[in-house]
PDB file of N, CA and C in Angstrom:
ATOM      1  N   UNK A   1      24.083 -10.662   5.707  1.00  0.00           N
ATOM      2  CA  UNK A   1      22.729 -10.571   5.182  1.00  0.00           C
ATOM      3  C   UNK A   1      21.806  -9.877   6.184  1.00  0.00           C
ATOM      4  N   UNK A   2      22.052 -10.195   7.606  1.00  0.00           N
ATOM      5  CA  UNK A   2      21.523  -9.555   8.409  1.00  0.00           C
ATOM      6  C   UNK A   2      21.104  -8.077   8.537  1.00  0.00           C
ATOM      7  N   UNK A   3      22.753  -7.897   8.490  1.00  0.00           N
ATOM      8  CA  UNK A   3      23.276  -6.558   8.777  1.00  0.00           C
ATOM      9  C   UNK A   3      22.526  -5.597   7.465  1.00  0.00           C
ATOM     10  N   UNK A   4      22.326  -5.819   6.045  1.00  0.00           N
ATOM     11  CA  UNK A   4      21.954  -5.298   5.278  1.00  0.00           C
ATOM     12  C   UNK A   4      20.407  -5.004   5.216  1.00  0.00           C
ATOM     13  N   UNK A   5      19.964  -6.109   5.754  1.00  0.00           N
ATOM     14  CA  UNK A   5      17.921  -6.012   5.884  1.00  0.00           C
ATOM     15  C   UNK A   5      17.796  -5.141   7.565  1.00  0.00           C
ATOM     16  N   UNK A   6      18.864  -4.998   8.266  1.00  0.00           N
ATOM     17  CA  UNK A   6      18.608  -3.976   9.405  1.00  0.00           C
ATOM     18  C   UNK A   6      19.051  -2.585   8.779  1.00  0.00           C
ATOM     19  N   UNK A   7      19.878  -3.017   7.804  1.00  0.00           N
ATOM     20  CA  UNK A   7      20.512  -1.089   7.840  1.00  0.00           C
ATOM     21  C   UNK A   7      19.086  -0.806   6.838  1.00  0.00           C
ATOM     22  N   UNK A   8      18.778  -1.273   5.970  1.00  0.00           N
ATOM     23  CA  UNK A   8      17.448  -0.688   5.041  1.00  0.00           C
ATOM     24  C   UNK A   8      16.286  -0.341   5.853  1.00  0.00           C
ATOM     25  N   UNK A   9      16.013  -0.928   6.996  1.00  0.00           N
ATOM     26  CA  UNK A   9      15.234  -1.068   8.212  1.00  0.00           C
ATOM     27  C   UNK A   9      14.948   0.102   8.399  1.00  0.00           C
ATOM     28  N   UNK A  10      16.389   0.632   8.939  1.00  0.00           N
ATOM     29  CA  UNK A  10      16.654   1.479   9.755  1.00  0.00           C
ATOM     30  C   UNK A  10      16.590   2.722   9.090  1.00  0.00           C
ATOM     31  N   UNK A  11      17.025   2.786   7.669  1.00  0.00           N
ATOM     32  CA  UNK A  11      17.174   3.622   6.632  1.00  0.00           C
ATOM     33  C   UNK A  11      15.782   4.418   6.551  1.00  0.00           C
ATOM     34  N   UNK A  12      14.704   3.127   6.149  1.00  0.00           N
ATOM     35  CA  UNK A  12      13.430   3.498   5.976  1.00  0.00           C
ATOM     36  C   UNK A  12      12.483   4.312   7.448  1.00  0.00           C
ATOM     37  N   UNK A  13      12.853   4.105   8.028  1.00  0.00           N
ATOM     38  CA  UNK A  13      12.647   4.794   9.775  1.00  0.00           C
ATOM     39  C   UNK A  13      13.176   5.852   9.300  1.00  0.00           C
ATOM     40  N   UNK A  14      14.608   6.172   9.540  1.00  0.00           N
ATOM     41  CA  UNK A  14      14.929   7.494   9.179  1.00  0.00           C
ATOM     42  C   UNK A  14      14.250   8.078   8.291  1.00  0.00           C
ATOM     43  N   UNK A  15      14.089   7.823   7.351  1.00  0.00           N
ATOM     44  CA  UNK A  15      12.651   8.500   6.371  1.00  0.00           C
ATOM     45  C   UNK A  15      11.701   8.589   6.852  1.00  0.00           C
ATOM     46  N   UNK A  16      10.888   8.161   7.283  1.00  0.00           N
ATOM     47  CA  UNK A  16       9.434   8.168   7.815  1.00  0.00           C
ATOM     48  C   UNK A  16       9.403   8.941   8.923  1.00  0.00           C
ATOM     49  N   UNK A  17      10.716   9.383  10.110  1.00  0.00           N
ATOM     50  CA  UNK A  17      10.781  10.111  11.091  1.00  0.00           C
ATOM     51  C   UNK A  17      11.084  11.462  10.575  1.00  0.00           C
ATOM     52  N   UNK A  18      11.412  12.273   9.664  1.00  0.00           N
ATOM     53  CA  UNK A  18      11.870  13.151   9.077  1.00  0.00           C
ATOM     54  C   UNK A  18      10.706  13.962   9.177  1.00  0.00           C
ATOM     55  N   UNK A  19      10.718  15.452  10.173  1.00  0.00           N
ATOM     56  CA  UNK A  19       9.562  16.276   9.959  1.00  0.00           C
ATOM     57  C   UNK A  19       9.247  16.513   8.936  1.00  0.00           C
ATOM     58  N   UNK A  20       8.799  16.018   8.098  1.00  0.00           N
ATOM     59  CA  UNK A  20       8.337  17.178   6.963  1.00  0.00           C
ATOM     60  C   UNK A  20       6.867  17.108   7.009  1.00  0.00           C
ATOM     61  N   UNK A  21       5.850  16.028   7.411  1.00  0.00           N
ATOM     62  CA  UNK A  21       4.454  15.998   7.302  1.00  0.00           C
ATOM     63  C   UNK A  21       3.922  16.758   8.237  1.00  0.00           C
ATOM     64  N   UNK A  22       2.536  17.276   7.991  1.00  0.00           N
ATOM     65  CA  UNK A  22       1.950  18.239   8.811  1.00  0.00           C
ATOM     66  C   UNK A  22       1.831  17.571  10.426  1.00  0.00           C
ATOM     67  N   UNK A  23       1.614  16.141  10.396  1.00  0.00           N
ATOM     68  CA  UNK A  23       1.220  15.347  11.803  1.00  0.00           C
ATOM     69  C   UNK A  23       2.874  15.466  12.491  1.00  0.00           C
ATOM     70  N   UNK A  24       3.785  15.655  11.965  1.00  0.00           N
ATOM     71  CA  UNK A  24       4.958  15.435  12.836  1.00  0.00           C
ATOM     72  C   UNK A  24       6.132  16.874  13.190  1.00  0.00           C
ATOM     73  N   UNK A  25       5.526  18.039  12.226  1.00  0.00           N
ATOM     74  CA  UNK A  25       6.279  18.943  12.353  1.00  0.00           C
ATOM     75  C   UNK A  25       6.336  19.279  13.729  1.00  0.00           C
ATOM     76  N   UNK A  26       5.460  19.181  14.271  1.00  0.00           N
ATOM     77  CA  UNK A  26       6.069  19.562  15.867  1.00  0.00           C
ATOM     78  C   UNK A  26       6.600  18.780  17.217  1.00  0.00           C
ATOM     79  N   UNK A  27       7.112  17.615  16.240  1.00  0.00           N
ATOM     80  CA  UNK A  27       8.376  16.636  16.460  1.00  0.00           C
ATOM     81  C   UNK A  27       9.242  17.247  17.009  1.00  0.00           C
ATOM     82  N   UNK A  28       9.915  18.449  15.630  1.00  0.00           N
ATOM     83  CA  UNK A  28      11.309  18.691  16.213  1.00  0.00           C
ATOM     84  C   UNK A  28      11.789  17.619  15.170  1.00  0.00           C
ATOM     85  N   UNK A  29      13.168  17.777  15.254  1.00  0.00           N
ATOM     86  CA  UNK A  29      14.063  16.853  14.578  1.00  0.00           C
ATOM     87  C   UNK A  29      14.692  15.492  15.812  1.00  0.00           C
ATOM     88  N   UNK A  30      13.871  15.302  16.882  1.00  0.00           N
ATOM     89  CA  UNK A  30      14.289  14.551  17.706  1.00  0.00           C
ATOM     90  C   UNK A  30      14.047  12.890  17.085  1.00  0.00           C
ATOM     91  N   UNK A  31      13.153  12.299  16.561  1.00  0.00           N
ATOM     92  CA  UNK A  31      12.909  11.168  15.929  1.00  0.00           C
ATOM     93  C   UNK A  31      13.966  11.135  15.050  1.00  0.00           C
ATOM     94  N   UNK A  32      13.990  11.888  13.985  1.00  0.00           N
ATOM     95  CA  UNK A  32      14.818  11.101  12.839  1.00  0.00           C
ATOM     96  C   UNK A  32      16.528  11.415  13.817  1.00  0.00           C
ATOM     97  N   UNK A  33      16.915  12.032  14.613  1.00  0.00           N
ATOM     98  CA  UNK A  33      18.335  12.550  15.113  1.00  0.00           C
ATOM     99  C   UNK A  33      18.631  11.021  15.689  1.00  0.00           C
ATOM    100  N   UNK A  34      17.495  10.737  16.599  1.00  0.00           N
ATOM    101  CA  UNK A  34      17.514   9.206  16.966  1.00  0.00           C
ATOM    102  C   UNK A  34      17.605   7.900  16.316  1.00  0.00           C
ATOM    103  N   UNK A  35      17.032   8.018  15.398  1.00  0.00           N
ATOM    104  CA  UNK A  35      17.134   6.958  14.590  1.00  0.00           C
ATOM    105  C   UNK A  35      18.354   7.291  13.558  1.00  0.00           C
ATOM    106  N   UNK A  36      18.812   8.615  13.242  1.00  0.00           N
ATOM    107  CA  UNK A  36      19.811   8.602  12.710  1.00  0.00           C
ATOM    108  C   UNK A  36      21.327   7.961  13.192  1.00  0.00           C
ATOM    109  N   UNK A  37      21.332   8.277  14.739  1.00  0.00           N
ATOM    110  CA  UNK A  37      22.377   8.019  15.637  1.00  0.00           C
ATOM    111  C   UNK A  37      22.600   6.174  15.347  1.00  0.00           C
ATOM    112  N   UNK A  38      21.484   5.578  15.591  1.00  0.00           N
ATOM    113  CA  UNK A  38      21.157   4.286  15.456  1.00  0.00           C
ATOM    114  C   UNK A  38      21.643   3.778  14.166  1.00  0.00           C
ATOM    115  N   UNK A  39      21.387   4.746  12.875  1.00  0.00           N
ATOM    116  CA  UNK A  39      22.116   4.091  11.748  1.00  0.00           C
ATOM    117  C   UNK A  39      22.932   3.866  11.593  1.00  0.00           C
ATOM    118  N   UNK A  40      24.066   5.175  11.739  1.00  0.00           N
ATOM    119  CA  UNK A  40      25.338   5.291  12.384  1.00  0.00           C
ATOM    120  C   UNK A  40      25.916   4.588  13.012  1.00  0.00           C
ATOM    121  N   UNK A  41      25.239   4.020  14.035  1.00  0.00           N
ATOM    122  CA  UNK A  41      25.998   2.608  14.393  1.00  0.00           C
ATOM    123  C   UNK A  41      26.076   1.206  14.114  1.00  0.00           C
ATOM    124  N   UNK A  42      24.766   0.831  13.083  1.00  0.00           N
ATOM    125  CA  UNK A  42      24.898   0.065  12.710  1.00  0.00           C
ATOM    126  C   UNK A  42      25.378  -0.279  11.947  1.00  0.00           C
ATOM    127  N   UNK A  43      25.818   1.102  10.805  1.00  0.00           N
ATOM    128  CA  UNK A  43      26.251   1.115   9.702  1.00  0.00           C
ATOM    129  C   UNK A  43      27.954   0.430   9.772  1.00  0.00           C
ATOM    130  N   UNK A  44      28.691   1.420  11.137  1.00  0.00           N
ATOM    131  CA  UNK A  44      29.726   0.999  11.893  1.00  0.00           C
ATOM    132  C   UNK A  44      29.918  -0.357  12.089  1.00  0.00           C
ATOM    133  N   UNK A  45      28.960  -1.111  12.848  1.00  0.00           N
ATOM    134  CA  UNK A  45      28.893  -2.453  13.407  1.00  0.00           C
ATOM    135  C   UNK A  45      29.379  -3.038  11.774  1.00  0.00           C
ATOM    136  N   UNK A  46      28.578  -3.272  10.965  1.00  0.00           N
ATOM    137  CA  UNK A  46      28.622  -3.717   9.868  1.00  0.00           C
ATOM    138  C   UNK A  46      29.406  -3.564   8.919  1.00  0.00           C
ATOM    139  N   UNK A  47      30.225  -2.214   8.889  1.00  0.00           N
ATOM    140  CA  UNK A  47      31.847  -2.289   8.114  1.00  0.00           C
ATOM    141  C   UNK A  47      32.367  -2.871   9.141  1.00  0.00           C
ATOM    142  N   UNK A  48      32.604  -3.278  10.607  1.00  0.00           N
ATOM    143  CA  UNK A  48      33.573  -3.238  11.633  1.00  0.00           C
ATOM    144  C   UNK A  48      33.534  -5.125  11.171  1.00  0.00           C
ATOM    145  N   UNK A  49      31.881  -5.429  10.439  1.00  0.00           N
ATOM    146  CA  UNK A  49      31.968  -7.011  10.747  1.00  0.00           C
ATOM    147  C   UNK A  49      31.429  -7.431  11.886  1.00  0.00           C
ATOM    148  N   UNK A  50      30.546  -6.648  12.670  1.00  0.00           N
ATOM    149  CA  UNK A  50      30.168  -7.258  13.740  1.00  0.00           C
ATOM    150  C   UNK A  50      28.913  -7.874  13.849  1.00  0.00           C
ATOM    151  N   UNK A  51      28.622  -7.366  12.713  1.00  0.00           N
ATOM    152  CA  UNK A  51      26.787  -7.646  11.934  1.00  0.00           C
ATOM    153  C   UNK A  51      26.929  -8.331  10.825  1.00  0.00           C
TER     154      UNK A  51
END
């Protein structure tokens, strides 16, 4: 149950970090790459069962 209210968490971050708004285009793709990496592992943790 955990593991599912962190991956949506995390999901929704990845959205919200995604350049596309005028305030963040000069981000770079470094926010959402980060928080993407982070999903990725949790997503892992959580098929693995560790979450």
């Amino acid at each position: 149950m955990l593991g599912t209210i962190l991956l949506i968490v995390l999901i929704l971050l990845l959205i919200g970090a995604f350049p596309a708004w005028p305030h963040s285009r000069s981000w770079g793709y470094a926010p959402s790459g980060t928080v993407g990496i982070v999903v990725i592992v949790v997503l892992i943790l959580v098929v693995m069962g560790q979450i």
